[in-house]
C-alpha atoms as a PDB file:
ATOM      1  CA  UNK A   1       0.000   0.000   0.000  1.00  0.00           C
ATOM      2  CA  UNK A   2       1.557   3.375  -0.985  1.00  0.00           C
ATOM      3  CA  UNK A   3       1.189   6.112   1.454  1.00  0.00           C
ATOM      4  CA  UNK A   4       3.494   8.352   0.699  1.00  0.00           C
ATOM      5  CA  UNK A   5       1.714  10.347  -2.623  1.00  0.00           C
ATOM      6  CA  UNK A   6      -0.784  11.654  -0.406  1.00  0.00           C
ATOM      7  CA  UNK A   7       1.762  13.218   2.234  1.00  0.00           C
ATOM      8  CA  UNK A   8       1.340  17.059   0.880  1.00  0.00           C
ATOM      9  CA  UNK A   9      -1.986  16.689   0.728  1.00  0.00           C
ATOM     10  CA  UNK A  10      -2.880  15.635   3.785  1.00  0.00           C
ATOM     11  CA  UNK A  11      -1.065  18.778   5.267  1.00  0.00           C
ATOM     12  CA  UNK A  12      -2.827  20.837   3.378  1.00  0.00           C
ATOM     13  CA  UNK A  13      -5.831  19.051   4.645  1.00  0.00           C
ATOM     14  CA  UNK A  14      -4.832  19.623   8.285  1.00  0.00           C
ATOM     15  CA  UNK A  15      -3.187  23.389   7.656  1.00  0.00           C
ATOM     16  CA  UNK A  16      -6.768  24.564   6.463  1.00  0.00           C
ATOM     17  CA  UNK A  17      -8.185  22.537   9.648  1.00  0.00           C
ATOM     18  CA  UNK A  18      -5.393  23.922  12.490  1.00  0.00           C
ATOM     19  CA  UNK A  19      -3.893  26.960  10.926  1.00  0.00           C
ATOM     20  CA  UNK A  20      -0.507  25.680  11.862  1.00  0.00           C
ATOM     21  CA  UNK A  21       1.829  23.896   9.543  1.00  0.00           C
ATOM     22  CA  UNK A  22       3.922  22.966  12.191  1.00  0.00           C
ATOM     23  CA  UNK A  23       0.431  21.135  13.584  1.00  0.00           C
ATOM     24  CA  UNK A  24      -0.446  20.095   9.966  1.00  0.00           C
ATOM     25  CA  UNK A  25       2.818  18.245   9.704  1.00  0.00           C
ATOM     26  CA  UNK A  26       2.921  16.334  12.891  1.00  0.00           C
ATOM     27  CA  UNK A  27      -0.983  15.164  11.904  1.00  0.00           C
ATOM     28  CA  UNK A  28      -0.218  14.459   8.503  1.00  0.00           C
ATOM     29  CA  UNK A  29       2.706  12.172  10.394  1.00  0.00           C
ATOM     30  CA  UNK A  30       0.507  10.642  12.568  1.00  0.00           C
ATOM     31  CA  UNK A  31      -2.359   9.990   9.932  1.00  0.00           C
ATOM     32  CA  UNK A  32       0.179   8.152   7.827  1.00  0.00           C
ATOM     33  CA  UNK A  33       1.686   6.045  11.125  1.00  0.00           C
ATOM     34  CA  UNK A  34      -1.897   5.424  11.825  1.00  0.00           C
ATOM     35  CA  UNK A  35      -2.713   4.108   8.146  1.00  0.00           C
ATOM     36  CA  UNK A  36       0.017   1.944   8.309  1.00  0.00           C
ATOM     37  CA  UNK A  37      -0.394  -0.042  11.274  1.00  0.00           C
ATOM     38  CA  UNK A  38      -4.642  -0.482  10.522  1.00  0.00           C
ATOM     39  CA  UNK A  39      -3.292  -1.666   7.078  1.00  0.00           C
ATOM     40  CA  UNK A  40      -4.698  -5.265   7.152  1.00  0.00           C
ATOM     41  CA  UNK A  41      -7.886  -3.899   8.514  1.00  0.00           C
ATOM     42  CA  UNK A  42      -8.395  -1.959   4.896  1.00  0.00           C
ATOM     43  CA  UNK A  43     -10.793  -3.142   2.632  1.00  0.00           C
ATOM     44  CA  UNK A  44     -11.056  -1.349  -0.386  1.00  0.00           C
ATOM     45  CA  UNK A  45     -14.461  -2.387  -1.269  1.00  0.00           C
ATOM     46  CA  UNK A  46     -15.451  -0.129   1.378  1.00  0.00           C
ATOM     47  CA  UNK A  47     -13.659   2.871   0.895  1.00  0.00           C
ATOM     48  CA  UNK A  48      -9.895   4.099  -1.798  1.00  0.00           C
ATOM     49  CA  UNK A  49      -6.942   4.746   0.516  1.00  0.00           C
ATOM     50  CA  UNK A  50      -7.333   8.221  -0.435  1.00  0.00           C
ATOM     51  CA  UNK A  51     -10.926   8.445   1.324  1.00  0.00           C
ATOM     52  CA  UNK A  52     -10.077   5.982   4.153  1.00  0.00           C
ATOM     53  CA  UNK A  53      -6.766   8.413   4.951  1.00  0.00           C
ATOM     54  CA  UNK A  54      -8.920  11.379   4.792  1.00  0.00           C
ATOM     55  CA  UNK A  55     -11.304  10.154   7.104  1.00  0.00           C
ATOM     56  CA  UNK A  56      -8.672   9.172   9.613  1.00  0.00           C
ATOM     57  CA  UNK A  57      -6.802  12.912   9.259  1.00  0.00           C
ATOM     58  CA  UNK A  58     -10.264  13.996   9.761  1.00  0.00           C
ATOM     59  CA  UNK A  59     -10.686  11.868  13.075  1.00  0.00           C
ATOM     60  CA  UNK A  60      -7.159  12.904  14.118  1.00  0.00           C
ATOM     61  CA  UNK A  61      -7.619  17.133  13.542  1.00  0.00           C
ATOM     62  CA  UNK A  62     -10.815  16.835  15.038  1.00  0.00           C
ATOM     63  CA  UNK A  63      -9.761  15.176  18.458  1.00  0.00           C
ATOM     64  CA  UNK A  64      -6.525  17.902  18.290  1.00  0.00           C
ATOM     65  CA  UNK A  65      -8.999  20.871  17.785  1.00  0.00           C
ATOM     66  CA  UNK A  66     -11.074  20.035  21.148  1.00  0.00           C
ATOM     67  CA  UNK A  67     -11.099  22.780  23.689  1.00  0.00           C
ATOM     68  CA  UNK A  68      -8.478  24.470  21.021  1.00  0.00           C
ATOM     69  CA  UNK A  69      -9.140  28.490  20.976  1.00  0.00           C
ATOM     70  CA  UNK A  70      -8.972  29.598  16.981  1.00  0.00           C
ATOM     71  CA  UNK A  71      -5.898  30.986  15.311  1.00  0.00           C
ATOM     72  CA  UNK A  72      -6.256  34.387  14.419  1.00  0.00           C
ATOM     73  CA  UNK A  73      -4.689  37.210  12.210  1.00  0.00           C
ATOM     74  CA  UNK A  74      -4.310  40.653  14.036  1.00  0.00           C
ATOM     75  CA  UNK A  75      -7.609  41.772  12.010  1.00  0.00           C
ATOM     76  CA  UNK A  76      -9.934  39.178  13.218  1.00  0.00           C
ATOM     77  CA  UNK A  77      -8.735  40.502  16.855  1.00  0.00           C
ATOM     78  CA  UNK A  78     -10.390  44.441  16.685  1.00  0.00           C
ATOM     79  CA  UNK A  79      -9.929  47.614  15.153  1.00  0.00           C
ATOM     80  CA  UNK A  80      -6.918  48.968  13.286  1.00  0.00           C
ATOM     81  CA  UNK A  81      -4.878  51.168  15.426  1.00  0.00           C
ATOM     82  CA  UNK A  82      -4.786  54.922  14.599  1.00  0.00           C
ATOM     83  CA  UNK A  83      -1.108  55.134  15.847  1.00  0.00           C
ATOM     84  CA  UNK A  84       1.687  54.347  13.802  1.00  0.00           C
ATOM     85  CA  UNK A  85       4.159  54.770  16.640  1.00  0.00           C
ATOM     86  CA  UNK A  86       2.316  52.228  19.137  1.00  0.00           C
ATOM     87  CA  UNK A  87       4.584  49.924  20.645  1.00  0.00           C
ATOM     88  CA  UNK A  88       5.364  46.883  19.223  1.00  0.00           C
ATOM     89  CA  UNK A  89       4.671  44.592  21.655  1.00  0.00           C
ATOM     90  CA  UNK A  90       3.912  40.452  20.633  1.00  0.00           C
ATOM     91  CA  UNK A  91       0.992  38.898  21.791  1.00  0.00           C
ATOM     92  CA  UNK A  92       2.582  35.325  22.615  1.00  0.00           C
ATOM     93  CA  UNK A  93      -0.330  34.222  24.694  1.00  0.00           C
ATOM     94  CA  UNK A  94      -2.353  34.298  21.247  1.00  0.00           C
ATOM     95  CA  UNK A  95      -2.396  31.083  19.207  1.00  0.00           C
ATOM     96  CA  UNK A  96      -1.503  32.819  15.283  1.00  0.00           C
ATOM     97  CA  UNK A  97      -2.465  31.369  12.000  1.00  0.00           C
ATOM     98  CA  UNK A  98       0.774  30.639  10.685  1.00  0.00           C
ATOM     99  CA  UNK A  99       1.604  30.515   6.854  1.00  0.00           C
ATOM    100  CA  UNK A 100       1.728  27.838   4.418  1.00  0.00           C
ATOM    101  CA  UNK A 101       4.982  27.262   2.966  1.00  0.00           C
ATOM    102  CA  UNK A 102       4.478  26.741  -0.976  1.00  0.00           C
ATOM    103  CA  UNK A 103       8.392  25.540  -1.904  1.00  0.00           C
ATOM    104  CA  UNK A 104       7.674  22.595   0.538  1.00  0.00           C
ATOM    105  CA  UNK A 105       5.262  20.079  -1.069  1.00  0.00           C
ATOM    106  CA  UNK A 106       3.490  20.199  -4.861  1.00  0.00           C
ATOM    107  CA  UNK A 107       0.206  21.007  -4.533  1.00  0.00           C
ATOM    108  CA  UNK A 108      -0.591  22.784  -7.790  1.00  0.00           C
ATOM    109  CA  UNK A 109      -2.915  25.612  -7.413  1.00  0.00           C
ATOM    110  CA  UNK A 110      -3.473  26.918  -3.973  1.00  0.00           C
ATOM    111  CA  UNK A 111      -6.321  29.638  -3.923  1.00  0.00           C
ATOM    112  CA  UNK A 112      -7.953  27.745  -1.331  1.00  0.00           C
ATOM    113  CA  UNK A 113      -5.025  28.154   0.772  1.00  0.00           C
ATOM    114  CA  UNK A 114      -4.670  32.001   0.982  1.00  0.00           C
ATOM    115  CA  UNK A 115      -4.341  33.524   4.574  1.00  0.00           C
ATOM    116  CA  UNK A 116      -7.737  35.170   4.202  1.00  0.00           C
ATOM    117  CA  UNK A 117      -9.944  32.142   3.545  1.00  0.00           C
ATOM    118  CA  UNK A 118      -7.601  29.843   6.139  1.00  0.00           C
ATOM    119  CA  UNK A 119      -8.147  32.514   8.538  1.00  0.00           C
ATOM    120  CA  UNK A 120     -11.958  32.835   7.934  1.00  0.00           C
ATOM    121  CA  UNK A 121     -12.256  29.236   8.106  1.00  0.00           C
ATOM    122  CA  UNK A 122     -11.399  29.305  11.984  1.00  0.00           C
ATOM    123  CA  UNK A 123     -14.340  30.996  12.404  1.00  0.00           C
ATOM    124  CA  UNK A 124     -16.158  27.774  12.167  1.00  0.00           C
ATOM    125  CA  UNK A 125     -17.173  25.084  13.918  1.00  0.00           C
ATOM    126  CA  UNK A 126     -14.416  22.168  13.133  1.00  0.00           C
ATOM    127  CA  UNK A 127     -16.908  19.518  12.377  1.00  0.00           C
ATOM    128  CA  UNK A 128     -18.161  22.248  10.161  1.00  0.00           C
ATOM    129  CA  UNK A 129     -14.771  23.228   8.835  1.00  0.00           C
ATOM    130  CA  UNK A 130     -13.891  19.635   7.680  1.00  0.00           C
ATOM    131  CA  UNK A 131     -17.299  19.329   5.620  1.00  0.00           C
ATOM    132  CA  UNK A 132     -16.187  22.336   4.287  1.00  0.00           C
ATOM    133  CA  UNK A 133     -13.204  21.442   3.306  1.00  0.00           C
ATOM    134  CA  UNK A 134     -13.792  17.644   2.142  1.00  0.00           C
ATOM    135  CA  UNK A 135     -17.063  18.837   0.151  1.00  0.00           C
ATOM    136  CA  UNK A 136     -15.569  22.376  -1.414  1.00  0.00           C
ATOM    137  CA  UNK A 137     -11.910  21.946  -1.810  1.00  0.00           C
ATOM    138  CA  UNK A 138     -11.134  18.229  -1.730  1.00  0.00           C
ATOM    139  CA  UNK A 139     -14.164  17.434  -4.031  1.00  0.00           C
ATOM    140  CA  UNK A 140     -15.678  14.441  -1.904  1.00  0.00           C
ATOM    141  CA  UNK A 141     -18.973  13.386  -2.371  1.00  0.00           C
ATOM    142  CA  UNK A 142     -21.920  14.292   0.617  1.00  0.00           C
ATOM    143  CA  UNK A 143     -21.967  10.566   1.293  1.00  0.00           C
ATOM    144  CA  UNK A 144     -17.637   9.985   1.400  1.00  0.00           C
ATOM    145  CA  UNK A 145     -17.750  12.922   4.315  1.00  0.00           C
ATOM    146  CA  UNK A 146     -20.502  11.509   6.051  1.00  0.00           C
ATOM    147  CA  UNK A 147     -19.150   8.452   5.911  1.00  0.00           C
ATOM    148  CA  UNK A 148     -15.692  10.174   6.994  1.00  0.00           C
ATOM    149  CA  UNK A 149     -17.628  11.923  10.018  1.00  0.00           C
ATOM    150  CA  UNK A 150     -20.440   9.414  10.899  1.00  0.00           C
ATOM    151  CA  UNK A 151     -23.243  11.156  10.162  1.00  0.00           C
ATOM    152  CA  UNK A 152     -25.959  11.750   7.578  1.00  0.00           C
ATOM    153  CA  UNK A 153     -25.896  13.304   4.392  1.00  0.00           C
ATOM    154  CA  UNK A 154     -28.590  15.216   5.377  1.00  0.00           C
ATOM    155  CA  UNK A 155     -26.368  17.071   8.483  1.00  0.00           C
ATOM    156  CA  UNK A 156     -23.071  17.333   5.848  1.00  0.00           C
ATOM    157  CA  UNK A 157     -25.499  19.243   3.937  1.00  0.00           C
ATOM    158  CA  UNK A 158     -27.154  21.450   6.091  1.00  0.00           C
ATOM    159  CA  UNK A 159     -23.287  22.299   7.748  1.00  0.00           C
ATOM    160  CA  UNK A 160     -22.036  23.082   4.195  1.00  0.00           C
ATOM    161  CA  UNK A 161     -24.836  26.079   4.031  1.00  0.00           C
ATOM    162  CA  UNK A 162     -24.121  27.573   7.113  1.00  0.00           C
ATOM    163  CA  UNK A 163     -20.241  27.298   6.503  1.00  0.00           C
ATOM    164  CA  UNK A 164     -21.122  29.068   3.018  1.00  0.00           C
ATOM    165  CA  UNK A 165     -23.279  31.908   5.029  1.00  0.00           C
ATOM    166  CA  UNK A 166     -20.138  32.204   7.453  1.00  0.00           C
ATOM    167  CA  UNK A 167     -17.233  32.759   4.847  1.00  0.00           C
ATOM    168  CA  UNK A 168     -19.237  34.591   2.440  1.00  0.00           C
ATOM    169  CA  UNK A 169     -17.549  38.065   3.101  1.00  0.00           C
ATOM    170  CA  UNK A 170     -14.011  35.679   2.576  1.00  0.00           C
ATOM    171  CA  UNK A 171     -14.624  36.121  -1.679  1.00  0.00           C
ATOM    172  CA  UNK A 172     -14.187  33.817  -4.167  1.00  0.00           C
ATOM    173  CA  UNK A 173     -10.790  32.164  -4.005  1.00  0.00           C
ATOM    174  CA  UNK A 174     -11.219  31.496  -8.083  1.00  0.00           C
ATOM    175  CA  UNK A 175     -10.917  35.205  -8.509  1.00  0.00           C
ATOM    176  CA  UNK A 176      -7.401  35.973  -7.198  1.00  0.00           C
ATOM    177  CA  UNK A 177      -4.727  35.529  -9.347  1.00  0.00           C
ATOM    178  CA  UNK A 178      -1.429  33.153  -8.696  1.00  0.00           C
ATOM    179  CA  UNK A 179       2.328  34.755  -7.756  1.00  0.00           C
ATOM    180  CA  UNK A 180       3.813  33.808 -11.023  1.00  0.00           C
ATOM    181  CA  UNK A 181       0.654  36.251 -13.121  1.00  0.00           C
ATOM    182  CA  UNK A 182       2.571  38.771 -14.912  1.00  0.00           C
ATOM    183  CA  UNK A 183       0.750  41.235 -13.691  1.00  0.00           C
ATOM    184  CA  UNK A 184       1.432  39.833 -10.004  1.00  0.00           C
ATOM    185  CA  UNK A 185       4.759  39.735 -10.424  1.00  0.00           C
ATOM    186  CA  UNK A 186       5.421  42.965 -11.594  1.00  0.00           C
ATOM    187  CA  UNK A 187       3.760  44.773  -9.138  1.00  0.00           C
ATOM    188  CA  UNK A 188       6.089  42.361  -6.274  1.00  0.00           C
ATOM    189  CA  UNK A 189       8.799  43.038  -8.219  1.00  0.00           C
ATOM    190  CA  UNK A 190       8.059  47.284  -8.378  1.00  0.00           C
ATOM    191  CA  UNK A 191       7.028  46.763  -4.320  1.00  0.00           C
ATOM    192  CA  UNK A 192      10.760  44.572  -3.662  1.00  0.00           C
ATOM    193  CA  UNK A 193      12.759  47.540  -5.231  1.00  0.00           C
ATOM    194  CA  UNK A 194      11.141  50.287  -2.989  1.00  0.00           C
ATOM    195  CA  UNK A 195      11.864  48.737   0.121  1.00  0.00           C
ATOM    196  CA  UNK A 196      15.230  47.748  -0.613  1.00  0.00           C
ATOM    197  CA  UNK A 197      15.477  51.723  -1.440  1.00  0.00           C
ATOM    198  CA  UNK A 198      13.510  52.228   2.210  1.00  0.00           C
ATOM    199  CA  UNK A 199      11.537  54.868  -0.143  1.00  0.00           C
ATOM    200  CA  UNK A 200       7.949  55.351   1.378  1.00  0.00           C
ATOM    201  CA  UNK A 201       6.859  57.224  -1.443  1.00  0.00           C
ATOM    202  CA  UNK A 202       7.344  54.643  -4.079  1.00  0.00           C
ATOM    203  CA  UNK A 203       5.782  52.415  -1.932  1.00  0.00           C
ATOM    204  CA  UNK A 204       2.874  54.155  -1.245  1.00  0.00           C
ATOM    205  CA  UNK A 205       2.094  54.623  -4.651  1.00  0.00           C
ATOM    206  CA  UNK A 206       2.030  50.442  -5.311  1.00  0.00           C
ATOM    207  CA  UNK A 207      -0.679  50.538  -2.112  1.00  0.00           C
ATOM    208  CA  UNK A 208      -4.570  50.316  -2.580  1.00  0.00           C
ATOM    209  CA  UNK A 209      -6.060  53.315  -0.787  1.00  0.00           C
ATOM    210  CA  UNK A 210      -7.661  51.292   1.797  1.00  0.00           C
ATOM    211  CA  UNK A 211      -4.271  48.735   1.834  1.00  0.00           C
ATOM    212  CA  UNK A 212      -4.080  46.562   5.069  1.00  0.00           C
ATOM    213  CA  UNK A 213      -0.981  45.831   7.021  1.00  0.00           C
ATOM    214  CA  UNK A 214      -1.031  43.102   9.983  1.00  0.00           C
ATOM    215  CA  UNK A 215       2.519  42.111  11.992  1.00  0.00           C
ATOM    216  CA  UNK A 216       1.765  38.848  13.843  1.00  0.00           C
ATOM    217  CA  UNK A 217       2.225  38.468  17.048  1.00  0.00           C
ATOM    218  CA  UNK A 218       2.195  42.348  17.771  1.00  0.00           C
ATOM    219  CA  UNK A 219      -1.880  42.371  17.976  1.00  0.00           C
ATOM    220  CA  UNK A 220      -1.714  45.645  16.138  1.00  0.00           C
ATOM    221  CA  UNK A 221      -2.826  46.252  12.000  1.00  0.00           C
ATOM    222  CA  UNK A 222      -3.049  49.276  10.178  1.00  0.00           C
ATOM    223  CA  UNK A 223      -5.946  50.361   7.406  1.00  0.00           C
ATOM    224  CA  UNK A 224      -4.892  53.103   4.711  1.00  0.00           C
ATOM    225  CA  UNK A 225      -2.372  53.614   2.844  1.00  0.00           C
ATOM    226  CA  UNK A 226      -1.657  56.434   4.640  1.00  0.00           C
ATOM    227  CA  UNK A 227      -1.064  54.817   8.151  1.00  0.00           C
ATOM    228  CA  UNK A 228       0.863  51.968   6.026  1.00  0.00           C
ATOM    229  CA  UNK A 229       3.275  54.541   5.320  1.00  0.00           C
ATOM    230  CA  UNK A 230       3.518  56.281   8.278  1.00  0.00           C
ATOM    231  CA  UNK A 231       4.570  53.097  10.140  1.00  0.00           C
ATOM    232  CA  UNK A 232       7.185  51.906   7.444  1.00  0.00           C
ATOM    233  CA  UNK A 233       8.784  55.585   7.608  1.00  0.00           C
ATOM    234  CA  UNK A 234       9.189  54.511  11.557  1.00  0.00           C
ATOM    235  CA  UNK A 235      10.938  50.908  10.052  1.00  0.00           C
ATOM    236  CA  UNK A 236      13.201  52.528   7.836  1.00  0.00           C
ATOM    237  CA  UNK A 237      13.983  55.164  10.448  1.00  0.00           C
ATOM    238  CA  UNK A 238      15.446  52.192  12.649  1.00  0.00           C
ATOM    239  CA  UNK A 239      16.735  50.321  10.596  1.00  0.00           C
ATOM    240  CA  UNK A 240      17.931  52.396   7.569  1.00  0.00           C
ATOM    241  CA  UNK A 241      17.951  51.966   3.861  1.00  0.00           C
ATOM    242  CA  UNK A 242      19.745  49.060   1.953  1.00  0.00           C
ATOM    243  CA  UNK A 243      17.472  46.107   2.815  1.00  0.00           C
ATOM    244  CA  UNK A 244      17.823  43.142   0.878  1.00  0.00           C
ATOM    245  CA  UNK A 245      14.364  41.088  -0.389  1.00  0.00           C
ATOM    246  CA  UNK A 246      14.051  37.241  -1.716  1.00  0.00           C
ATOM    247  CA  UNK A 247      11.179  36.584  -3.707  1.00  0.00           C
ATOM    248  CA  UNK A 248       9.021  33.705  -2.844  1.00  0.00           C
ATOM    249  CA  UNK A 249       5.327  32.150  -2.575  1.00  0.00           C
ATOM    250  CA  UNK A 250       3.110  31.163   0.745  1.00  0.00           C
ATOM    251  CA  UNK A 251      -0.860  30.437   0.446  1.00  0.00           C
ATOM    252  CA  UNK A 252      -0.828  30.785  -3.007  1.00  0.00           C
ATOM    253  CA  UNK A 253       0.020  34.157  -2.714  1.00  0.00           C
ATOM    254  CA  UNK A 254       3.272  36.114  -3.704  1.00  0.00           C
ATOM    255  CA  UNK A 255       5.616  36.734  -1.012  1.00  0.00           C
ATOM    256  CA  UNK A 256       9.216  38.254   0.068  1.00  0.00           C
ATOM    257  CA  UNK A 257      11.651  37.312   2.563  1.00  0.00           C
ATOM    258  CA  UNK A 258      13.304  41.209   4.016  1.00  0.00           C
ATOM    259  CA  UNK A 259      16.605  41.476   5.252  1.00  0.00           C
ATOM    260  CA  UNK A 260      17.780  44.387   7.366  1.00  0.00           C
ATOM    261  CA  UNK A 261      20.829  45.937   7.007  1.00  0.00           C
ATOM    262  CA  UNK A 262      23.633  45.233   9.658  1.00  0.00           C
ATOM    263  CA  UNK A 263      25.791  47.946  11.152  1.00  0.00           C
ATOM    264  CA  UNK A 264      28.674  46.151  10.327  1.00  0.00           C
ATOM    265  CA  UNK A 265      27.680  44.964   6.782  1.00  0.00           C
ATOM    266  CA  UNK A 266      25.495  41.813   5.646  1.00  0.00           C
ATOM    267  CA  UNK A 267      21.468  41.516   6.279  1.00  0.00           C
ATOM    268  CA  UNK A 268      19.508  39.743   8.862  1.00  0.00           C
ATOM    269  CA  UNK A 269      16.652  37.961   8.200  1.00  0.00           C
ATOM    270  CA  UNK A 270      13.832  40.516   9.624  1.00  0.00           C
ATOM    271  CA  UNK A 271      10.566  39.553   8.487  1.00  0.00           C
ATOM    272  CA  UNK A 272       8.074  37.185   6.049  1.00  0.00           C
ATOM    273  CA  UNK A 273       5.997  39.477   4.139  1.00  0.00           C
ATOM    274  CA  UNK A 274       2.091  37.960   2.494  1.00  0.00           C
ATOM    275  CA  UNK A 275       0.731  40.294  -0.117  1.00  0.00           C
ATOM    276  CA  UNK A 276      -2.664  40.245  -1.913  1.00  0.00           C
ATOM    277  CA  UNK A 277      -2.812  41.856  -5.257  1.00  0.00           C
ATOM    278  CA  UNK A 278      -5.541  43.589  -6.686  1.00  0.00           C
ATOM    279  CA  UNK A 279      -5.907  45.311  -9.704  1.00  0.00           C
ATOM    280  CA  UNK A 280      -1.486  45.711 -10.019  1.00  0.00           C
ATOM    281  CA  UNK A 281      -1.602  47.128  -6.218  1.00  0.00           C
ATOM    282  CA  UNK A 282      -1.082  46.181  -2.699  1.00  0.00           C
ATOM    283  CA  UNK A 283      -4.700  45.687  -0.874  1.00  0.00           C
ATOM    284  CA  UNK A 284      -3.349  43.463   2.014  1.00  0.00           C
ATOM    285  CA  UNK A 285       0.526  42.704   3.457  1.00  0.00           C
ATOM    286  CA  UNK A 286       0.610  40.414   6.435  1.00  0.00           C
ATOM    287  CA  UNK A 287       3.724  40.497   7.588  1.00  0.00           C
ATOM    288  CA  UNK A 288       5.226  37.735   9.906  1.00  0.00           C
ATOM    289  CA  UNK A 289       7.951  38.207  12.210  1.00  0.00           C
ATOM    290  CA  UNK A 290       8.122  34.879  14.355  1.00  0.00           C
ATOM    291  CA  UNK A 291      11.384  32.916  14.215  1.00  0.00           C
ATOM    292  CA  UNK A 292       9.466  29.795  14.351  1.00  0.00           C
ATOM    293  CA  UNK A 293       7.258  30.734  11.209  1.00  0.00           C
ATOM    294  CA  UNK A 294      10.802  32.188   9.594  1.00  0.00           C
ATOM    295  CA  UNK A 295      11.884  28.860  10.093  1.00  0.00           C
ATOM    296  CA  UNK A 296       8.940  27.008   7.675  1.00  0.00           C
ATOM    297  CA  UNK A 297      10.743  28.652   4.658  1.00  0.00           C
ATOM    298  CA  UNK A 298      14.266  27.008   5.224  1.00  0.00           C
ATOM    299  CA  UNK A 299      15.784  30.704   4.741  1.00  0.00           C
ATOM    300  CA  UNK A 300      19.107  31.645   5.398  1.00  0.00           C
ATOM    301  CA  UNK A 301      19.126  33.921   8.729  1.00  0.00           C
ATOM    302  CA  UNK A 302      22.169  35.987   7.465  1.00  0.00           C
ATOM    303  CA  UNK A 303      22.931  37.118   3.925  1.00  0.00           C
ATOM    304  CA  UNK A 304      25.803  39.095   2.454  1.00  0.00           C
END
């Protein structure tokens, strides 16, 4: 019995259910170990491996998500803040929705995976969540997932609608357009040579007027492109001009590694930046700051 195919896949399946790929991996681990000591129990009459290792991930996130508190982005928390000179303090009590490292397993297209719909998707129940999931994104029929979660296909139903109602104001994930469209990457690419040049300006003009910037785990997020410059006149003011920028993907979205200039020459590794683009412009940067996420993207902490 091969197991192995469906690794990425099933932590994909358990990042959209946890929010953490560092969860996603050890469940996706534990799925497989699980699969392969039941294997003379399988009978595929009943079920393919793919839907009988679905329905044990599905067992396993469920069980991990009880009495779990959902993983937020700064923006599902409150208000923005009005202050670009608030204090940058992390919230490390606060459980973050961490993001999903493209370069690490071939998934193909990954709309469904974008930081806005994972993020929504906490907002649900998780029973709800997985029919979600299984139905819309994995393609499984009403009767596979109620198979999966031991009910009816009347209740996968009826907690499909009101997980539709729920992540309506999420948008279509069909409509946004991959890192490597032209268009995409052009406007990353105009965005990377700003910052390097720490030149607000420039990088104001690549913003939507309402653009969105969110730091976790400091609890704070800024609305306008305005406020968005404001606070990254106070980063540049630290840290100076000369960054450094990697290009790279997470969610399905485009994304850039920053490095800061050191005082006595080279970059660190600062930040993990998220970006949605709309229309050739910046309408939403979440930018990540936690070693730990650093750490998904196997990036090197110094650079010349």
């Amino acid at each position: 019995m091969e197991l192995e195919p469906y690794r990425g896949e099933l932590v994909a399946y358990c990042y959209r259910m946890l929010g953490s790929f560092h969860e996603a991996e050890d469940l996706a681990q534990e799925t497989m170990l699980r699969a392969w000591k039941a294997r003379d129990r399988y009978d595929s009459a009943r079920a393919s491996v793919r839907t009988w290792l679905y329905r044990i991930a599905t067992n396993a996130c469920l069980t991990a998500l009880e009495g779990r508190a959902r993983r937020p982005l700064p923006t599902g928390l409150g208000a923005p803040s009005d202050d670009p000179g608030a204090p940058l303090t992390p919230a490390l009590d606060v459980p973050w929705l961490q993001p999903f490292p493209d370069a690490r397993f071939d998934l193909g297209m990954r709309a469904d995976l974008r930081l806005a719909l994972v993020a929504a998707m906490q907002l649900l129940p998780p029973r709800q969540r997985a029919v979600l999931v299984l139905r819309e994104v994995l393609q499984f029929s009403a009767a596979e997932v109620a198979t999966q979660l031991g009910t009816t296909v009347a209740a996968v139903n009826s907690a499909l609608q009101r997980a539709r109602t729920v992540l309506a104001d999420a948008g279509d994930p069909s409509g946004v357009a991959e890192p490597d469209d032209p268009q995409v990457r052009a406007a990353i690419l105009r965005y990377a040579r700003a910052f390097e040049a720490a030149d607000v300006p420039a990088l104001v003009r690549l913003l939507t007027d309402d653009a969105v910037m969110e730091m976790p785990p400091v609890p704070l997020w800024y609305q306008g492109s305005r406020d968005y410059g404001l606070f990254m006149r106070r980063v540049f003011d630290m840290h100076g001009a000369g960054w450094s920028t990697t290009l790279l993907s997470a969610n399905g979205q485009p994304a850039l590694a920053a490095y800061a200039p050191e005082p006595g020459g080279g970059h660190r590794l600062h930040t993990l930046q998220v970006f949605t683009i709309t229309g050739g412009r910046v309408a939403h940067n979440v930018v990540f700051a936690d070693p730990r996420v650093l750490g998904l993207f196997d990036l090197p902490r110094q650079i010349s």
